[in-house]
Protein backbone atom coordinates (compact mmCIF):
# COMPACT_ATOMS: atom_id res chain seq x y z
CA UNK A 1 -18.41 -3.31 53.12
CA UNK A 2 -19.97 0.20 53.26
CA UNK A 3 -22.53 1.83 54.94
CA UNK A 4 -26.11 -0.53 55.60
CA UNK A 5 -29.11 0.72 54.77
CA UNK A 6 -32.98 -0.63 54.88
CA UNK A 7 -36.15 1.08 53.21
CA UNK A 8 -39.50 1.02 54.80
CA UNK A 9 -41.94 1.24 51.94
CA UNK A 10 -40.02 -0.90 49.46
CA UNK A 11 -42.94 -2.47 47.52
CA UNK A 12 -44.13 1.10 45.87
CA UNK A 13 -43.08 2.20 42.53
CA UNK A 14 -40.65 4.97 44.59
CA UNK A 15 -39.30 1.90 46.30
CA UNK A 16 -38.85 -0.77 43.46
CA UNK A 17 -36.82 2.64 42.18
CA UNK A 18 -34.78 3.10 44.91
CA UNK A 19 -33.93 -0.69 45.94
CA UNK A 20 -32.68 -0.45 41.98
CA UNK A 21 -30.45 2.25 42.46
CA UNK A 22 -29.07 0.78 45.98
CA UNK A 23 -28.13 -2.67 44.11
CA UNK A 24 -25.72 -0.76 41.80
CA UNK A 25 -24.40 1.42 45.11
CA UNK A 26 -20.93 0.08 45.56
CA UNK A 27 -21.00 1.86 48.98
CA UNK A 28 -24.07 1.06 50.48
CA UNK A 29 -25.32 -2.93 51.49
CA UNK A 30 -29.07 -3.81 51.80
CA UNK A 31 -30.44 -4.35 54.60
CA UNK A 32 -34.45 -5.01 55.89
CA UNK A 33 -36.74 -4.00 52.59
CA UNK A 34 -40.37 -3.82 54.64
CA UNK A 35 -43.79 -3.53 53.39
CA UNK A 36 -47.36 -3.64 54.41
CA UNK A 37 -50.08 -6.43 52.85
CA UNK A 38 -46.40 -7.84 50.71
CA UNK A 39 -44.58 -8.71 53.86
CA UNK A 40 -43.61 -12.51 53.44
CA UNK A 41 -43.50 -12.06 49.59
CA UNK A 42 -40.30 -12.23 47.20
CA UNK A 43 -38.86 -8.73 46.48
CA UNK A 44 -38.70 -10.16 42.81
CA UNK A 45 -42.63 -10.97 42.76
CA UNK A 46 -43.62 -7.32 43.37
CA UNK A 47 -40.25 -6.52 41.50
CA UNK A 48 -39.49 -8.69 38.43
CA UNK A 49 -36.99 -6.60 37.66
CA UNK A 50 -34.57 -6.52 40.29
CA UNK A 51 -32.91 -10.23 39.30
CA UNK A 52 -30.13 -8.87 41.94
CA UNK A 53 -32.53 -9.47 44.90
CA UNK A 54 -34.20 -12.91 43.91
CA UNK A 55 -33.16 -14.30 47.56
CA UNK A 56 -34.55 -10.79 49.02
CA UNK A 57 -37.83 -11.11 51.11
CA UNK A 58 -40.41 -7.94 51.94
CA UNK A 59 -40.78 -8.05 56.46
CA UNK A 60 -43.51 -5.81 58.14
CA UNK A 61 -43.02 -2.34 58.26
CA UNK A 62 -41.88 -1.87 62.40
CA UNK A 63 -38.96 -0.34 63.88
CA UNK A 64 -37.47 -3.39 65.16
CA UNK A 65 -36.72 -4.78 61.66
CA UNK A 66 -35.11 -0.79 61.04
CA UNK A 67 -33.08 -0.24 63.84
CA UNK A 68 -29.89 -2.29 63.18
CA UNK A 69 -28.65 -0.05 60.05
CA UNK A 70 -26.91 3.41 59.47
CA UNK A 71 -29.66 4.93 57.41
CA UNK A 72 -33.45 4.29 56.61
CA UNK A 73 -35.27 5.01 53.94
CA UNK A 74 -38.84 5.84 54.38
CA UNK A 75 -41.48 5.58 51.28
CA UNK A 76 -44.41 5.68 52.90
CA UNK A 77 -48.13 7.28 52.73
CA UNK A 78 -48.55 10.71 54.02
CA UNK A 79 -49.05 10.07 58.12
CA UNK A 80 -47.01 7.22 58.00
CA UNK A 81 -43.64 7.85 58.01
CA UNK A 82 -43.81 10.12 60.96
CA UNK A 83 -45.67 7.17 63.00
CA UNK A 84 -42.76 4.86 62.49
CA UNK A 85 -39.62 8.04 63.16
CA UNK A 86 -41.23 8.30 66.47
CA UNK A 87 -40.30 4.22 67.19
CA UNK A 88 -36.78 4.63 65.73
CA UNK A 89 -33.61 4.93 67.89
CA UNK A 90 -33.06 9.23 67.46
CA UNK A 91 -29.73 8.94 66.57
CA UNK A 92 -30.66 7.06 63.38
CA UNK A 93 -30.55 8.70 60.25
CA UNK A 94 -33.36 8.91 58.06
CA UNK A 95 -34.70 9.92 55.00
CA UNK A 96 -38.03 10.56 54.15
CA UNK A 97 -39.78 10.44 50.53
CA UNK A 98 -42.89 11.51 51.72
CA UNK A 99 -44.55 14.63 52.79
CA UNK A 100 -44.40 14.15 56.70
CA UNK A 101 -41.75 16.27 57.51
CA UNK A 102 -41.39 19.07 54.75
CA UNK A 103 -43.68 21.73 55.84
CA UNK A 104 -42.59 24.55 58.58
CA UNK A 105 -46.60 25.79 58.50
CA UNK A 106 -48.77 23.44 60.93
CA UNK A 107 -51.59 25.41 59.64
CA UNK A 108 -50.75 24.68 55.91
CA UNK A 109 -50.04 21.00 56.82
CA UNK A 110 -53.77 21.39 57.87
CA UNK A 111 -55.25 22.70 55.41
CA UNK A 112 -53.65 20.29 52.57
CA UNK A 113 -52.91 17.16 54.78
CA UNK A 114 -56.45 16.96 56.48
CA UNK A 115 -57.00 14.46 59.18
CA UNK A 116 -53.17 14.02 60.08
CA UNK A 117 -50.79 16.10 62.54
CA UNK A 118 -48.06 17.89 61.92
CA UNK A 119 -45.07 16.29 62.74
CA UNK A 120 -43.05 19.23 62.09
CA UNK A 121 -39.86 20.04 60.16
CA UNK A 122 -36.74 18.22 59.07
CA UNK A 123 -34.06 19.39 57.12
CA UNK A 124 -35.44 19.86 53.31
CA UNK A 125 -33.13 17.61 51.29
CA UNK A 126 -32.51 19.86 48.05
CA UNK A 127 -28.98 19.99 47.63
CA UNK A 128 -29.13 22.27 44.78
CA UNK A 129 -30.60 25.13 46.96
CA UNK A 130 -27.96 28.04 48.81
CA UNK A 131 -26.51 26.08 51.64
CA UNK A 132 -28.58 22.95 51.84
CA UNK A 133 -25.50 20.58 51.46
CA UNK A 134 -24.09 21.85 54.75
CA UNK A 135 -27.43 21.53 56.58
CA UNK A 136 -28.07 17.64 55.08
CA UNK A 137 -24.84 16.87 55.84
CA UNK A 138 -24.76 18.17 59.41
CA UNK A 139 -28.67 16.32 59.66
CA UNK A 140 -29.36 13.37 61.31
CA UNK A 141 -32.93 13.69 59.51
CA UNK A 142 -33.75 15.20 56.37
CA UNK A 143 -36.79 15.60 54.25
CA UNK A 144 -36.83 14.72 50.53
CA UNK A 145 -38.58 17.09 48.60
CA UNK A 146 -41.94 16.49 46.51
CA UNK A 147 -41.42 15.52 42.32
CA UNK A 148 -43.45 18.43 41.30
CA UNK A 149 -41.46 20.58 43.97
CA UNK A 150 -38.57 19.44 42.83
CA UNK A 151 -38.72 20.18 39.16
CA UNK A 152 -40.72 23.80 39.91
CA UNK A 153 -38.20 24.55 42.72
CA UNK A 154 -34.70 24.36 40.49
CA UNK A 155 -36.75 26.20 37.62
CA UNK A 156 -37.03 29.20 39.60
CA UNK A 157 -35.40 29.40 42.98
CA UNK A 158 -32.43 31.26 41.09
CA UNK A 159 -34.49 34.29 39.36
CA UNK A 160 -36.13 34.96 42.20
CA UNK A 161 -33.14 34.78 44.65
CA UNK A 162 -31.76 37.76 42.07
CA UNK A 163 -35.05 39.55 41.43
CA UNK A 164 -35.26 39.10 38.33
CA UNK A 165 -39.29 37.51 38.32
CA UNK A 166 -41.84 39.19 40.67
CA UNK A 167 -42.39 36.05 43.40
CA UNK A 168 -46.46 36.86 43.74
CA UNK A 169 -46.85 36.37 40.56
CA UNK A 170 -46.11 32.52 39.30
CA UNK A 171 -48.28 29.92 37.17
CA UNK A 172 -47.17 26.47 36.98
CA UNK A 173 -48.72 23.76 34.65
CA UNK A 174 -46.59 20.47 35.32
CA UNK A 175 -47.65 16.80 33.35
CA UNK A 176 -46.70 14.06 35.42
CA UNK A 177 -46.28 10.24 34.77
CA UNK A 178 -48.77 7.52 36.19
CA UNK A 179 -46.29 6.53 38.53
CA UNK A 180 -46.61 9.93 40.25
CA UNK A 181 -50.27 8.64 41.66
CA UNK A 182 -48.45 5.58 43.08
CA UNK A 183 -49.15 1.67 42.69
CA UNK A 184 -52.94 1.53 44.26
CA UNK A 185 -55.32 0.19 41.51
CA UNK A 186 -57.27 3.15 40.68
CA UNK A 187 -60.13 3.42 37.92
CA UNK A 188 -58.41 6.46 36.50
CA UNK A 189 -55.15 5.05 36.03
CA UNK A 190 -56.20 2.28 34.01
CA UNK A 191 -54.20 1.73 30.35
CA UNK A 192 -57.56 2.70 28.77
CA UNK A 193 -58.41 4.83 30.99
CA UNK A 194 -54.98 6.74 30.26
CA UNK A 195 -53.74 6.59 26.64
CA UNK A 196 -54.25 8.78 24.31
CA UNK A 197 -55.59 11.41 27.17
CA UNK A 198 -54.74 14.08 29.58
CA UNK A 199 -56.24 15.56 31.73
CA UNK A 200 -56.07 17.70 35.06
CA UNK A 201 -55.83 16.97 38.53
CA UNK A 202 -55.32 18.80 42.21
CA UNK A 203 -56.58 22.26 40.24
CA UNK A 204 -57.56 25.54 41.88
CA UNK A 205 -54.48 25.58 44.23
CA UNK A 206 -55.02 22.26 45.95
CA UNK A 207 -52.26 20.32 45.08
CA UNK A 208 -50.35 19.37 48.24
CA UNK A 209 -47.04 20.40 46.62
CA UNK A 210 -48.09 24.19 46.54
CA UNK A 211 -47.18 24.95 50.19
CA UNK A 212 -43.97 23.21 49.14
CA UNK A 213 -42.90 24.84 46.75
CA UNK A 214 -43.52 28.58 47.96
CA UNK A 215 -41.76 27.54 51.10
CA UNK A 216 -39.06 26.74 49.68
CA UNK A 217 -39.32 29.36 46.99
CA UNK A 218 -39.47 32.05 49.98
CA UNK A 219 -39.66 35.79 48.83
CA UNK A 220 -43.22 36.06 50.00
CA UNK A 221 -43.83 33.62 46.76
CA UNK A 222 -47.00 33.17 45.70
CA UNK A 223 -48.31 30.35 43.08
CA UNK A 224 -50.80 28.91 41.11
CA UNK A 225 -49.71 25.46 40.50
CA UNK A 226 -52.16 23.02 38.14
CA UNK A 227 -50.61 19.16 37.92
CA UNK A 228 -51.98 17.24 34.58
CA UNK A 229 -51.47 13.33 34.48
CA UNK A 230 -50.05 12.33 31.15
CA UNK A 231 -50.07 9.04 29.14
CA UNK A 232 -46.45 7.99 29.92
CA UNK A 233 -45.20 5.86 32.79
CA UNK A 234 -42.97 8.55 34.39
CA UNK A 235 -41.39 11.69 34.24
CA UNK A 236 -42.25 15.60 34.77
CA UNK A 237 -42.43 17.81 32.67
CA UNK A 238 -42.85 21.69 34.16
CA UNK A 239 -43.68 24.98 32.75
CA UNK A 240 -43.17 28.27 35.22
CA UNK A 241 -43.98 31.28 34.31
CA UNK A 242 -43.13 34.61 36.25
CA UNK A 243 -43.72 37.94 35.28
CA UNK A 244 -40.30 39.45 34.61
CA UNK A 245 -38.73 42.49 36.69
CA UNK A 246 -38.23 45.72 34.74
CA UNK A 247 -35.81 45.67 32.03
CA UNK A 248 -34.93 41.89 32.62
CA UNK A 249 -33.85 39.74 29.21
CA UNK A 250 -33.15 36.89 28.10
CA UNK A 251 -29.85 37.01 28.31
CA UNK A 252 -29.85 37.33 31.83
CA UNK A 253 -32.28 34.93 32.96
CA UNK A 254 -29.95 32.40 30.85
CA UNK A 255 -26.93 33.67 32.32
CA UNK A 256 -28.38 33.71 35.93
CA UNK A 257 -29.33 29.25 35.44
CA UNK A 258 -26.32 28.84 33.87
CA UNK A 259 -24.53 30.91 37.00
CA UNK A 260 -26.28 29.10 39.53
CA UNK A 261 -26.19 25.11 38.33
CA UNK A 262 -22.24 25.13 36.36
CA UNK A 263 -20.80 23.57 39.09
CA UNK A 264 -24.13 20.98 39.76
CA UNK A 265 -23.48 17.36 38.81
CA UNK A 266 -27.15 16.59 38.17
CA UNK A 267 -29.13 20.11 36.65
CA UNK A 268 -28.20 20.95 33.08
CA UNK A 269 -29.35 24.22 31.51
CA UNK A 270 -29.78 23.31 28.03
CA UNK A 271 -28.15 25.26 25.02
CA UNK A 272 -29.53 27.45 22.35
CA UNK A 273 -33.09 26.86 21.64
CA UNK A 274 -32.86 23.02 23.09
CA UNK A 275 -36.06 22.40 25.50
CA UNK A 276 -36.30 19.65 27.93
CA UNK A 277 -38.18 16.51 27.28
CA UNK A 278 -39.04 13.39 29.99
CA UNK A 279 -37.76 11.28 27.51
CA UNK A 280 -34.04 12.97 27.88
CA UNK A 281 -33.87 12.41 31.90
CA UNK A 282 -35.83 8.58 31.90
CA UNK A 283 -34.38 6.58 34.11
CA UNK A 284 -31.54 9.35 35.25
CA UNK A 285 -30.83 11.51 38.55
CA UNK A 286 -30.62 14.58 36.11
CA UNK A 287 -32.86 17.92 35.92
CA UNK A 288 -33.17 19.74 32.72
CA UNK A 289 -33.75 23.28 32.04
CA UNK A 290 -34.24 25.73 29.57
CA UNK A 291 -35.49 29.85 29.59
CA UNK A 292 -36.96 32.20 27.84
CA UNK A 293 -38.32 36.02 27.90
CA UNK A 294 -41.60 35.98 26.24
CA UNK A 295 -41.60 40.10 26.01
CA UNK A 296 -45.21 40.48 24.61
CA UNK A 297 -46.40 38.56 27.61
CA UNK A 298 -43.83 40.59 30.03
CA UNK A 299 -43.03 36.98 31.80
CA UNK A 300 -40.15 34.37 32.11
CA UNK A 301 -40.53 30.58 31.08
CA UNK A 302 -38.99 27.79 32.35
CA UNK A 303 -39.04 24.76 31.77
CA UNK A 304 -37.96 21.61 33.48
CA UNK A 305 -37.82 18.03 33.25
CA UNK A 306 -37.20 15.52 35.73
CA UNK A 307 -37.73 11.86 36.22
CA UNK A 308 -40.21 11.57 38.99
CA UNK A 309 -39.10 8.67 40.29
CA UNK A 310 -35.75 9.76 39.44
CA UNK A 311 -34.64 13.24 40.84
CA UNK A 312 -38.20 13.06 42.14
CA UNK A 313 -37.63 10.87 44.35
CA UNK A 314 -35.41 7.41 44.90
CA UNK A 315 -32.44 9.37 42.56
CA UNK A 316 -32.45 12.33 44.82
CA UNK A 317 -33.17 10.03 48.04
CA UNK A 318 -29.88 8.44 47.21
CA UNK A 319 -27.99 11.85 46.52
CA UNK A 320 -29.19 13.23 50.10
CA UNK A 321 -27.73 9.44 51.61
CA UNK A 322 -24.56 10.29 49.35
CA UNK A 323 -24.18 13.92 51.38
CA UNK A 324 -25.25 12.45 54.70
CA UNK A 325 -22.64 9.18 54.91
CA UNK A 326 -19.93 11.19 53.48
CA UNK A 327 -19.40 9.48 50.08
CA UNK A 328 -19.23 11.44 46.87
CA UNK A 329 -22.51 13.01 45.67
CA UNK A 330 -22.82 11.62 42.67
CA UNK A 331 -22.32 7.69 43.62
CA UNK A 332 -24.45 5.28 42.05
CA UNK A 333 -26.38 8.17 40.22
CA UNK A 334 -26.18 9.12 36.28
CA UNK A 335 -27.23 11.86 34.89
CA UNK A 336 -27.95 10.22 31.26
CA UNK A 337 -31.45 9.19 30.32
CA UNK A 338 -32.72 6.01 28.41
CA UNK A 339 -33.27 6.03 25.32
CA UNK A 340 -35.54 5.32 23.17
């Protein structure tokens, strides 16, 4: 029997995700799976999919129903993840998909949370950034990072470690699956509503992943970051553009991805002229990138592709619980997509 686990939020689309992945963990055991207006329900009527957890019931979302496990998982709304850390025992670990915890900037929280408080900092759960295995595993709590973050993040965290992109000078135009805006019923996520269209949302640097992502970015980074909503259930698909450092090619943008994510079970720099697609990483834990110099323009382009509620979120959830209990990083994850 392994390590127990619960997740507070488990009715969302993040949470149907993750209580998938945890079924197939062969060293992690279920434990309380709470909700809000589903408490009392069947796990398998919100989640017809799970057959696993047919005998699994959804219990109110309180920190007596969390306390009795090694790790929680917290999927919650922006605001209320932090109210239910602050009822947990503090020696409990936990991991949170939401925003509560992943901005150092009380004044940023501020001015893109509005109407909430800061409940400061945990550790941000990106392994694939310079020493942030050693911090999540030495963390009690640790912050998962956004799906927009996380594809824009591992697109360009490496050329601007090495200077080879000037950090003020960034655009980002990311299309992200429904699933993204959660399971509320909304007008504008309706089928027809949906297919057959994109369009824009969160423009003219409001997006609450902006703050985010030049945090983590560092290097006094500076972006313009536009999200559109595209007619597929999930994935990301992100393209960054920097303006390139003097006498920077090709070559060595490719050479400095490949440098940085060779060892990296889940992020795959593509080869030759192979760009990412959503459809590659469905379903997966996996992160695909490609570059290019675009010389008439003077600017790099990346592009990445994630599963949002993959590496996005649940996928990546489970690789920070991997680091944190000790087990091998890559349990109960794949990095191959679904195809068609």
């Amino acid at each position: 029997m392994g390590a127990r686990v619960a997740v507070a939020g488990a009715s969302g689309y993040a949470g149907g995700e993750l209580l998938r992945l945890l079924a197939a963990h062969p060293d992690l055991e279920i434990g309380a799976l709470t909700a809000q207006s589903s408490a009392g329900l069947p796990v398998s009527e919100i989640h017809p999919h799970l057959a696993e957890l047919t005998d699994a019931v959804f219990v109110p979302t309180d920190a007596d129903h969390l306390a009795d496990v090694d790790l929680v998982f917290t999927a919650l709304p922006h605001g209320e993840s932090a109210k239910l850390a602050a009822a947990l025992p503090t020696n409990l670990k936990v991991i949170d998909l939401g925003a509560d915890f992943r901005l150092e900037d009380a004044g940023k929280w501020a001015t893109y949370y509005p109407g909430t408080e800061h409940a400061g900092q945990w550790t941000y759960g990106l392994p694939e950034l310079p020493g942030a295995r050693e911090a999540i595993r030495t963390a009690s709590k640790v912050a998962a990072p956004g799906c927009h973050a996380t594809a824009s993040i591992l697109a360009l965290a490496p050329l601007i470690a090495k200077g080879l992109v000037e950090p003020t000078d960034i655009v980002i135009v990311a299309a992200s699956g429904t699933s993204g805006a959660g399971r509320s019923l909304k007008a504008e996520l309706l089928a027809t509503e949906v297919m057959g269209s994109m369009r824009a949302y969160g423009a003219g640097g409001t997006h609450r992943h902006t703050p985010e992502i030049e945090q983590a970015l560092g290097h006094g980074a500076t972006i313009s970051f536009t999200p559109t909503l595209a007619p597929m259930p999930r994935g990301i698909l992100a393209t960054c553009t920097a303006r390139l450092a003097a006498g920077v090619s090709g070559k060595q943008l490719t050479e400095t991805l490949n440098a940085a994510y060779e060892d990296e079970p889940f992020v795959h720099v593509l080869p030759g002229n192979r760009w990412p697609s959503t459809s590659s990483t469905l379903g997966s834990n996996a992160a695909q990138l490609q570059v290019a110099a675009d010389p008439h323009a003077g600017r790099a382009v990346v592009v990445s592709a994630i599963d949002n509620l993959g590496k996005g979120a649940a996928g990546q959830a489970v690789q920070i619980a991997n680091i944190m209990l000790g087990l091998p990083e890559s349990t109960g994850l794949t990095t191959n997509g679904v195809a068609p």
